[in-house]
C-alpha atoms as a PDB file:
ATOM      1  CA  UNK A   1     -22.732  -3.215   7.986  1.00  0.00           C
ATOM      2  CA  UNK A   2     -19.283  -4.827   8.174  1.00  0.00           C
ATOM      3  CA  UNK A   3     -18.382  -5.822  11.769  1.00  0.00           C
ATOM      4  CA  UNK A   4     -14.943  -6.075  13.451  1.00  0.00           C
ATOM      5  CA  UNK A   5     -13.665  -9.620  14.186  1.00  0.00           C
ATOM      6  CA  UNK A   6     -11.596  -9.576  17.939  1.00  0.00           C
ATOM      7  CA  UNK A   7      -9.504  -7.540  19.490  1.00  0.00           C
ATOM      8  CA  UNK A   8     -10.353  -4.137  21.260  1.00  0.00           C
ATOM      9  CA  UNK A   9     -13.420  -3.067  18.778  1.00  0.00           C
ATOM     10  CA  UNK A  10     -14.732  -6.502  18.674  1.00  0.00           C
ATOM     11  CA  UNK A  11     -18.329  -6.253  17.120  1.00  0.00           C
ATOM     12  CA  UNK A  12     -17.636  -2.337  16.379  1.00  0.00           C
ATOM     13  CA  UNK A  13     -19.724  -1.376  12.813  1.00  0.00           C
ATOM     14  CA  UNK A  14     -18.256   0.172  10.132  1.00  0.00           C
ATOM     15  CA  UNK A  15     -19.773   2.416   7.937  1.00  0.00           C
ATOM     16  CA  UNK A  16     -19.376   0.927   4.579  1.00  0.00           C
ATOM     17  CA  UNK A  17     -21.164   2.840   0.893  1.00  0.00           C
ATOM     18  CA  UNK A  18     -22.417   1.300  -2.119  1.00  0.00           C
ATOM     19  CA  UNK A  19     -21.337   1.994  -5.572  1.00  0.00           C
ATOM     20  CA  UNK A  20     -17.519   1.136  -6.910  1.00  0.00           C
ATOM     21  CA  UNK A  21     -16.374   0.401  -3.643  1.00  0.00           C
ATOM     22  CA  UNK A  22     -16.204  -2.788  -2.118  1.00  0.00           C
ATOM     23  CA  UNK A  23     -15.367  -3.583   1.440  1.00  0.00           C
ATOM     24  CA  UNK A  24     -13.816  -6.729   1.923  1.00  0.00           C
ATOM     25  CA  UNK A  25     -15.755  -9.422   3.026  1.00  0.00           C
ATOM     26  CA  UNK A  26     -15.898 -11.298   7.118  1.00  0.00           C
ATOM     27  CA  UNK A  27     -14.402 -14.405   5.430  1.00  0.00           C
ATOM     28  CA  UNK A  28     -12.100 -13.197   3.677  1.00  0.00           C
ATOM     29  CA  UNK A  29     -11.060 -10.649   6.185  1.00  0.00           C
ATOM     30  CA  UNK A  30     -11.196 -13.589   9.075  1.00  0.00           C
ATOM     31  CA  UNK A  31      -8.967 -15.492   6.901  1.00  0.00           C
ATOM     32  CA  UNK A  32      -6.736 -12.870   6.267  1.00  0.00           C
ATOM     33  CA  UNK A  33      -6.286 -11.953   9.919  1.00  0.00           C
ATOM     34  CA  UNK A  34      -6.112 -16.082  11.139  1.00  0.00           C
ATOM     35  CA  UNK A  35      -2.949 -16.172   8.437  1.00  0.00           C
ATOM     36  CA  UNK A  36      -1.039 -12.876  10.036  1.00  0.00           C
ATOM     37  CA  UNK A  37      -1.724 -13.865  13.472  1.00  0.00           C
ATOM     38  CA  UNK A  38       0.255 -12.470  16.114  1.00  0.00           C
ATOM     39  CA  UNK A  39       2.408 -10.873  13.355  1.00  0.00           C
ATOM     40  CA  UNK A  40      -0.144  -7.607  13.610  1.00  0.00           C
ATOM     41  CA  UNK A  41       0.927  -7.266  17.150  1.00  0.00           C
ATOM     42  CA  UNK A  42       2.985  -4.216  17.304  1.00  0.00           C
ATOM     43  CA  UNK A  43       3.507  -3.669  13.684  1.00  0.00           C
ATOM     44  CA  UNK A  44       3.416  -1.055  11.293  1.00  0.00           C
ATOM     45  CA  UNK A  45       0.735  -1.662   9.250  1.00  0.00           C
ATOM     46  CA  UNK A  46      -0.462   0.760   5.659  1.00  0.00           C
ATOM     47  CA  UNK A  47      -3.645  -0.165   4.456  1.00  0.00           C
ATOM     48  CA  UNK A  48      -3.853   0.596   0.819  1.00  0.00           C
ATOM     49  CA  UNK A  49      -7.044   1.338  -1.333  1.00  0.00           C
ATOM     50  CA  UNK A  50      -8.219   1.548   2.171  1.00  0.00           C
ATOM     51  CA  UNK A  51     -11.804   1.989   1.541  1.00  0.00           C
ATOM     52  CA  UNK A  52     -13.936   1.832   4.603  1.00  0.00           C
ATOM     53  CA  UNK A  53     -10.948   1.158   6.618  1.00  0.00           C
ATOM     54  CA  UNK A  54     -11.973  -2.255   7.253  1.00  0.00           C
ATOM     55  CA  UNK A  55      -8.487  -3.956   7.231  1.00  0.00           C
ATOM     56  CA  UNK A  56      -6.503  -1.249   9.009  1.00  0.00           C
ATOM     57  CA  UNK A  57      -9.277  -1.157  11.695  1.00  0.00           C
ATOM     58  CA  UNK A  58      -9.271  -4.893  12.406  1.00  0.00           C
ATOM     59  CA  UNK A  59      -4.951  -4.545  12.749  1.00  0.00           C
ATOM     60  CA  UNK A  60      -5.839  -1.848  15.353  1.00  0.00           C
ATOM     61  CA  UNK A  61      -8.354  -3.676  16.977  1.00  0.00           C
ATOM     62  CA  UNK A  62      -5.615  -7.031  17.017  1.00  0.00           C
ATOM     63  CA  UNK A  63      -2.341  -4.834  18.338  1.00  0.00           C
ATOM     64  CA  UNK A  64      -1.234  -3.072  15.929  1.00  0.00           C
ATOM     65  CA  UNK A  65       1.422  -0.327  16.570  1.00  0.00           C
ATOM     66  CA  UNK A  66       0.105   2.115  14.292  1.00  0.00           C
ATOM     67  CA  UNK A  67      -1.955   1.968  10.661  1.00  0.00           C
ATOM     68  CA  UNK A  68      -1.383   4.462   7.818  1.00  0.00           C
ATOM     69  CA  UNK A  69      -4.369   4.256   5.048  1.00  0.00           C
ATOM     70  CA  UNK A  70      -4.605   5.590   2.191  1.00  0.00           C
ATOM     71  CA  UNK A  71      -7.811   6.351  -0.467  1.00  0.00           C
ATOM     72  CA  UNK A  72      -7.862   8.490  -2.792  1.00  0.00           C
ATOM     73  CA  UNK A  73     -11.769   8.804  -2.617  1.00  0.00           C
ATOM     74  CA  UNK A  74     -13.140  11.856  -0.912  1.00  0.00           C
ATOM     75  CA  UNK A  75     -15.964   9.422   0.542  1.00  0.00           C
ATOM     76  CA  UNK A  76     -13.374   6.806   1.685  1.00  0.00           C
ATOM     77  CA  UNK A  77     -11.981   9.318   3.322  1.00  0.00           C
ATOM     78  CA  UNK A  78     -14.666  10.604   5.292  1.00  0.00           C
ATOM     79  CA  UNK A  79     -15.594   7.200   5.699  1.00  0.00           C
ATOM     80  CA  UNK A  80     -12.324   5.853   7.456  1.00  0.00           C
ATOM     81  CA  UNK A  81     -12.352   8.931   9.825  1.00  0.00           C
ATOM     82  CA  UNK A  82     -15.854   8.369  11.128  1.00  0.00           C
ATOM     83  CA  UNK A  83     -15.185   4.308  11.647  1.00  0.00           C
ATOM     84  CA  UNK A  84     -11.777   5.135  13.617  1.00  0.00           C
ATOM     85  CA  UNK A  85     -13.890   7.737  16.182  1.00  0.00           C
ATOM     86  CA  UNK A  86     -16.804   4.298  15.864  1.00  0.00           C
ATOM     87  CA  UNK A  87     -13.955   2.446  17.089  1.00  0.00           C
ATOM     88  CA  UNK A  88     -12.333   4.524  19.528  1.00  0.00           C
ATOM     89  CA  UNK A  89      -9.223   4.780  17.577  1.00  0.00           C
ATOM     90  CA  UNK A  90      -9.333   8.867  17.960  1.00  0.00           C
ATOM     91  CA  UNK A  91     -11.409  11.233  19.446  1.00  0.00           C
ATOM     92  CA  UNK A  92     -14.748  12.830  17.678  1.00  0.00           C
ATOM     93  CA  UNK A  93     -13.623  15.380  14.802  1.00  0.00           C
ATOM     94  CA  UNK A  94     -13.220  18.831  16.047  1.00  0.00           C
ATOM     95  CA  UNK A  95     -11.838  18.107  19.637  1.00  0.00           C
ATOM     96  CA  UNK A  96      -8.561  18.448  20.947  1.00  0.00           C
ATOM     97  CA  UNK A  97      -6.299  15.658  19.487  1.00  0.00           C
ATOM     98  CA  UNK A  98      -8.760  14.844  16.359  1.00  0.00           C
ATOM     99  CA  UNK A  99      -8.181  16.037  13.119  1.00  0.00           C
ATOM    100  CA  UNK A 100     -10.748  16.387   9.897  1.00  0.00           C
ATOM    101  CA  UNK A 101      -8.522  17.726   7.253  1.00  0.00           C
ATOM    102  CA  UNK A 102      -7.314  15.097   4.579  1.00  0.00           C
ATOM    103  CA  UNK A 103      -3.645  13.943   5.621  1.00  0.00           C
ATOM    104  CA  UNK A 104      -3.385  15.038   9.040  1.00  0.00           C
ATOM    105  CA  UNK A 105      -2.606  13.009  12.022  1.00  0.00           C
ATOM    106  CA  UNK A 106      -5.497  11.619  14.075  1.00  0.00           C
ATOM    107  CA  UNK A 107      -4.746  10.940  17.313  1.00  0.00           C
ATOM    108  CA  UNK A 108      -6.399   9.725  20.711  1.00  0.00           C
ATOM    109  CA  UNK A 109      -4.171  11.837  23.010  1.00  0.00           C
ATOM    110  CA  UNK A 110      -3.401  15.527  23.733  1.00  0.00           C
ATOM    111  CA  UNK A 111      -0.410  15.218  21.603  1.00  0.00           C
ATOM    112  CA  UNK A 112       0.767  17.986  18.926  1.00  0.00           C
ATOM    113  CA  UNK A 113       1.813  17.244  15.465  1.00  0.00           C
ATOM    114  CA  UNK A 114       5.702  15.990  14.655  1.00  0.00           C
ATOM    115  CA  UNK A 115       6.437  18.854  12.154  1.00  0.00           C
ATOM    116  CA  UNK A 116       8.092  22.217  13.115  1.00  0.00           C
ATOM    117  CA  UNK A 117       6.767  25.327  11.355  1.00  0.00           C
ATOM    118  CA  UNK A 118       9.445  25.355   9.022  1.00  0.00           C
ATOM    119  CA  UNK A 119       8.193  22.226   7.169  1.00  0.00           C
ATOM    120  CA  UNK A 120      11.344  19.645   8.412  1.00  0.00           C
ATOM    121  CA  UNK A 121      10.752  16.425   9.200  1.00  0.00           C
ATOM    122  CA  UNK A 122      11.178  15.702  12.819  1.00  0.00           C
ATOM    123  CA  UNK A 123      12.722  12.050  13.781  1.00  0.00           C
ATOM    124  CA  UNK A 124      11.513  11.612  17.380  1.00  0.00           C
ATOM    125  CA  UNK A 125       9.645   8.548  17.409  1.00  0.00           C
ATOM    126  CA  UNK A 126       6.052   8.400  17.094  1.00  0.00           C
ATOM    127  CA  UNK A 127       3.905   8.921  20.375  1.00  0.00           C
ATOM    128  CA  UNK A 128       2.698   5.978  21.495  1.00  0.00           C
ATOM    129  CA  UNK A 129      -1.169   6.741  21.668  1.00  0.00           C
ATOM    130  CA  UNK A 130      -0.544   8.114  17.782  1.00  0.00           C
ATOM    131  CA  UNK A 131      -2.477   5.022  16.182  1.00  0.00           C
ATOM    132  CA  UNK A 132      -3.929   6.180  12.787  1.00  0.00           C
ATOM    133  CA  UNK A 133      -3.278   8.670  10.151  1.00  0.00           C
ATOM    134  CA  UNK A 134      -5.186   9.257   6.766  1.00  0.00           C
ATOM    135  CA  UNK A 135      -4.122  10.159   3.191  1.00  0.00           C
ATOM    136  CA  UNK A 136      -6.276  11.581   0.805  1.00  0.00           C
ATOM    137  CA  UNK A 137      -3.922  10.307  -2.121  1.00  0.00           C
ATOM    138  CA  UNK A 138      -3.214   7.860  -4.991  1.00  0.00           C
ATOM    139  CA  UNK A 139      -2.271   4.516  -3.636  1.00  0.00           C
ATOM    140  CA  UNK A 140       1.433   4.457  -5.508  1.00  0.00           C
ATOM    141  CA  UNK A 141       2.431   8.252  -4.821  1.00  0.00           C
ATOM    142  CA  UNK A 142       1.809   6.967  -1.226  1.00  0.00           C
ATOM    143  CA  UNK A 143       4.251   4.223  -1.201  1.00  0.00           C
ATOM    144  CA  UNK A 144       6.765   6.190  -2.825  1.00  0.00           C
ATOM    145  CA  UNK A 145       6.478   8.918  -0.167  1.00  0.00           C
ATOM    146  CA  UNK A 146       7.181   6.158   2.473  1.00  0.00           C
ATOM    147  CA  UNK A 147      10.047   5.183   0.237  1.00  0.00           C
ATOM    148  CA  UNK A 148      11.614   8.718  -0.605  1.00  0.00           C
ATOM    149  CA  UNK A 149      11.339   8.556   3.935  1.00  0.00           C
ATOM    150  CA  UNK A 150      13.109   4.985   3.992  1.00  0.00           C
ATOM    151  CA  UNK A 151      10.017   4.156   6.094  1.00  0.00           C
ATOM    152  CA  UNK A 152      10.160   0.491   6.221  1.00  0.00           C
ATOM    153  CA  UNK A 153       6.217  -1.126   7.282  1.00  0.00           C
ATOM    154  CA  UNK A 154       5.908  -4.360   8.622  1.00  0.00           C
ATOM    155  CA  UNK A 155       2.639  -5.304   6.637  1.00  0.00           C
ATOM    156  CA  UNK A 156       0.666  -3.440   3.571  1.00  0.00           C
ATOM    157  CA  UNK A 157      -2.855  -4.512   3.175  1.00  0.00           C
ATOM    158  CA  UNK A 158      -3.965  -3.711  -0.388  1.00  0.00           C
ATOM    159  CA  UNK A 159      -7.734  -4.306  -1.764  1.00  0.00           C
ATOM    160  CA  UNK A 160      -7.792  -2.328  -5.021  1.00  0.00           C
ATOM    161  CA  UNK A 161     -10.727  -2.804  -7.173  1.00  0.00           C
ATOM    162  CA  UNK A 162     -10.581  -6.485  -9.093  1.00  0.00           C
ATOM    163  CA  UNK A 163      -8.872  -6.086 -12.257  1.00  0.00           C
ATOM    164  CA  UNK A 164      -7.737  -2.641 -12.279  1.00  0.00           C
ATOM    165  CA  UNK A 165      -4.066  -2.853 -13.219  1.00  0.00           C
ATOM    166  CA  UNK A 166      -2.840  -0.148 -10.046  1.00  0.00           C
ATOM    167  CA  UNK A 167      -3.059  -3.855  -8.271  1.00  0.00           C
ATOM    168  CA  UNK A 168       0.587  -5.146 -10.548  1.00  0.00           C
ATOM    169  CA  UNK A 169       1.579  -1.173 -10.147  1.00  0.00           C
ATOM    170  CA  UNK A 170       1.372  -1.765  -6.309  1.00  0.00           C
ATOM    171  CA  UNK A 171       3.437  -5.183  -6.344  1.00  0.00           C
ATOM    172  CA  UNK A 172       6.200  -3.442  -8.027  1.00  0.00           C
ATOM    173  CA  UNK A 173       6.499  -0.436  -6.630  1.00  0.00           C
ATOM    174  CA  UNK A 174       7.024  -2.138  -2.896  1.00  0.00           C
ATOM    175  CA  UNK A 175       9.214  -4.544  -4.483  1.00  0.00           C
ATOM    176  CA  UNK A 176      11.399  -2.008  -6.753  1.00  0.00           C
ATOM    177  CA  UNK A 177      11.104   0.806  -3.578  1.00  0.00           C
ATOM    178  CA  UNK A 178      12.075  -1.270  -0.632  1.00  0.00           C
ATOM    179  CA  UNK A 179       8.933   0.061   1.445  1.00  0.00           C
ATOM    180  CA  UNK A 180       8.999  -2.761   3.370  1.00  0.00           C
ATOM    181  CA  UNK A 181      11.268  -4.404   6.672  1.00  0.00           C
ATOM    182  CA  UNK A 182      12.873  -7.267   6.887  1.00  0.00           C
ATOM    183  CA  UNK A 183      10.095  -9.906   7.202  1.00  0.00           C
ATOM    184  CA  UNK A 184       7.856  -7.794   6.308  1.00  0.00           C
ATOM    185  CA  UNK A 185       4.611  -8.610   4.240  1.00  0.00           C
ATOM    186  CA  UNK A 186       2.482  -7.400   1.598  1.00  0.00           C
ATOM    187  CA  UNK A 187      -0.850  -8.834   1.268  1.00  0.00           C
ATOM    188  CA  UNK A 188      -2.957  -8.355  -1.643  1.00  0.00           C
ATOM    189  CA  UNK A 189      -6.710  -9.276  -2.406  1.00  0.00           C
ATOM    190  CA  UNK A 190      -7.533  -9.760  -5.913  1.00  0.00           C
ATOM    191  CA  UNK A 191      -9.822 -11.881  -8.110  1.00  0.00           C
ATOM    192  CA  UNK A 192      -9.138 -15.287  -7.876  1.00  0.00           C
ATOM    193  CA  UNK A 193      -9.085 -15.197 -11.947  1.00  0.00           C
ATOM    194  CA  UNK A 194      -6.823 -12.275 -12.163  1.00  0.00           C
ATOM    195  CA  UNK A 195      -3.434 -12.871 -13.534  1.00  0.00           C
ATOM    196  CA  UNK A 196      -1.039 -11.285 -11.009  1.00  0.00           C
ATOM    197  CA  UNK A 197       2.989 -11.886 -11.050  1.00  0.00           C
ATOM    198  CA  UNK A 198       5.854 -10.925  -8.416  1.00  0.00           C
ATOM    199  CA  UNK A 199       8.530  -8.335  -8.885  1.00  0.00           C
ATOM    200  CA  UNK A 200      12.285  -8.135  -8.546  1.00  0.00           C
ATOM    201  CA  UNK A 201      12.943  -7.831  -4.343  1.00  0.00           C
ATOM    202  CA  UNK A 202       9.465  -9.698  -3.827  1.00  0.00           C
ATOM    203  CA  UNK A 203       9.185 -13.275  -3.324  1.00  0.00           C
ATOM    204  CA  UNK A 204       5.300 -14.645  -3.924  1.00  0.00           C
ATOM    205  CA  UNK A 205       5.214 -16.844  -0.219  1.00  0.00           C
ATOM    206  CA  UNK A 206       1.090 -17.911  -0.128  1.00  0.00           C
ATOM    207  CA  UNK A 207      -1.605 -17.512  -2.051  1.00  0.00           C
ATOM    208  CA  UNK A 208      -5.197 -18.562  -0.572  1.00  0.00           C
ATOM    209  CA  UNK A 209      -8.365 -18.599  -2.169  1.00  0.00           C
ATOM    210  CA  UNK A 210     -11.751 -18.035  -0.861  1.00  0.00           C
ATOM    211  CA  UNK A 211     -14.626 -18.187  -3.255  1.00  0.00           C
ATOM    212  CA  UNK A 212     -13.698 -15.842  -5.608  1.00  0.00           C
ATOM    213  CA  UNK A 213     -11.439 -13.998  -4.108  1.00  0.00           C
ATOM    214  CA  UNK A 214      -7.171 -14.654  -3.644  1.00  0.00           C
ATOM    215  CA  UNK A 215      -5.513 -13.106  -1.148  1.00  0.00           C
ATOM    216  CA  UNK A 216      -1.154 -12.735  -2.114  1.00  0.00           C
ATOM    217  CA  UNK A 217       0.929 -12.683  -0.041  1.00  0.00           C
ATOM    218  CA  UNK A 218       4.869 -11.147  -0.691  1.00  0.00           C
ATOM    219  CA  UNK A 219       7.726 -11.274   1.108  1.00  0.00           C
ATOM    220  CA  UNK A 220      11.094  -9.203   0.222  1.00  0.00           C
ATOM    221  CA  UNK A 221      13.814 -10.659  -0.577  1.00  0.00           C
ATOM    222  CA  UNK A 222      16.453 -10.581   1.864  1.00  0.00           C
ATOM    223  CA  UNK A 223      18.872  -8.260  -0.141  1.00  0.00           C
ATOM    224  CA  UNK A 224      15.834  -5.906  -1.095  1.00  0.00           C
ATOM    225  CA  UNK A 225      14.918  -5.104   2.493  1.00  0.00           C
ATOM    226  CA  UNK A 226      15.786  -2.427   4.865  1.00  0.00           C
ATOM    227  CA  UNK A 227      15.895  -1.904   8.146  1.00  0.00           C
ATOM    228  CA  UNK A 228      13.086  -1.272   9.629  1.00  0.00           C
ATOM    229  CA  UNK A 229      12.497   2.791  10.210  1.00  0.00           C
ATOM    230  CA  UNK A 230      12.591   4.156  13.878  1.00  0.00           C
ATOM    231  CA  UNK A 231      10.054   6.964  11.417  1.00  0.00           C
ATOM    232  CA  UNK A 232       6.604   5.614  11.684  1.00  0.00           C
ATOM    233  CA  UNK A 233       4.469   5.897   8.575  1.00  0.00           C
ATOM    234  CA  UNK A 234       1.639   8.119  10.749  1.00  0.00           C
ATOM    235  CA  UNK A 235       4.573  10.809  11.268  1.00  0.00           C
ATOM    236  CA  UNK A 236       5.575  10.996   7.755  1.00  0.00           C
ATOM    237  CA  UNK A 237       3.207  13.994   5.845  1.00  0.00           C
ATOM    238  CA  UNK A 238       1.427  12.788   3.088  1.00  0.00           C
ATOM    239  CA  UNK A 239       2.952  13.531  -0.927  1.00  0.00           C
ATOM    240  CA  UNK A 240       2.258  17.061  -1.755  1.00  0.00           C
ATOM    241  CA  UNK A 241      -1.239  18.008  -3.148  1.00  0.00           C
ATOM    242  CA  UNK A 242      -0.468  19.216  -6.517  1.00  0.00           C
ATOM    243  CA  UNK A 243       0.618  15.221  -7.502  1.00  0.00           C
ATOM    244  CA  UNK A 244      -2.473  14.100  -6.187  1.00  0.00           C
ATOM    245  CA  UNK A 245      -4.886  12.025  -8.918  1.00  0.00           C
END
């Protein structure tokens, strides 16, 4: 079982399935996390292809304001939801302020939902005990829901499966959409051998390897960015089901 690194759910386990999916390794995730530093602290932070929810765990665990992830798997799903209630990141499913239906919030306080019953989008900021939100979507149709909401992250972690081509989809779409704030970062983990190029609005910054894996990492250019969103990704809902893959 995968452990967390530091931070407030130091040495929490994570659930973690065999098959297709593949939770990013301690190394690589130790490496990832010694690289962003103190830049998790307080930071939006989506966590794409999320898996077992390693990644956006670990930001939680290190400061972060808030994590977003997103799977498309039913199982990854499930999965994410039981390690944030492992981790203390919300309460156990079925008491007040948890949720267990695919796209609501999950929160740790008493705190209702941001959305009125008429379906509009409210813009008071986020509560501050809101950490974590789940999407039971594709990983694109989720950053251009955050971009249709000009909800600017700080970081995107993205671990889609080695060679599958939704990981060149995912480096144009945040540079093309402007999903991210100034100085913001995407981070991608790919095979070491797989050919991966930037986009218009992204600037390829660092690229480390570690055994076989590379880890990306973009930066937008400065006349691509926006400023950052006072809408935090785990208030926005997620795309609407019918679109979903």
């Amino acid at each position: 079982m995968l452990r967390i690194g530091t931070g407030t759910a130091k040495g929490r386990r994570l659930k973690t399935v065999t098959g297709a999916m593949r939770p990013t390794g301690s190394r690589v995730r130790g490496s990832l996390f010694d690289i962003l530093s103190v830049r998790t602290v307080d930071g939006t932070v989506v966590d794409l292809c999320a898996g077992s929810g390693s990644l956006g765990i670990e930001a939680l665990s290190r400061g972060a304001r808030c994590c977003l992830f997103i799977d498309s798997d039913r199982r990854a799903v499930r999965m994410i939801r039981d390690n944030l209630v492992r981790c203390e990141f919300v309460g156990q499913p079925g008491q007040p302020g948890s949720s267990d239906q695919p796209g609501d919030p999950v929160r740790s306080g008493p705190h209702s939902g941001q959305f009125p019953h008429d379906g509009r989008l409210s813009l008071e900021p986020n509560p501050s005990n809101e950490k974590a939100k789940v999407w039971m979507t594709d990983a694109i149709l989720g950053l251009r829901q955050l971009a249709d909401h000009a909800c600017a992250v700080d970081i995107i972690l993205a671990d889609p499966p080695y060679g599958d081509p939704v990981a060149q989809e995912i480096v144009r779409t945040v540079g093309e959409r402007n999903v991210l704030a100034p100085g913001g970062l995407l981070v991608l983990e790919h095979h070491g051998d797989d050919p991966l190029e930037t986009s218009p609005g992204l600037d390829l910054t660092r690229r480390r390897n570690i055994g076989d894996t590379a880890l990306s990492f973009f930066q937008p250019v400065p006349a691509a960015t926006v400023n950052r969103s006072e809408i935090l990704p785990t208030v926005l809902p997620p795309p609407p089901s019918r679109t979903r893959r």
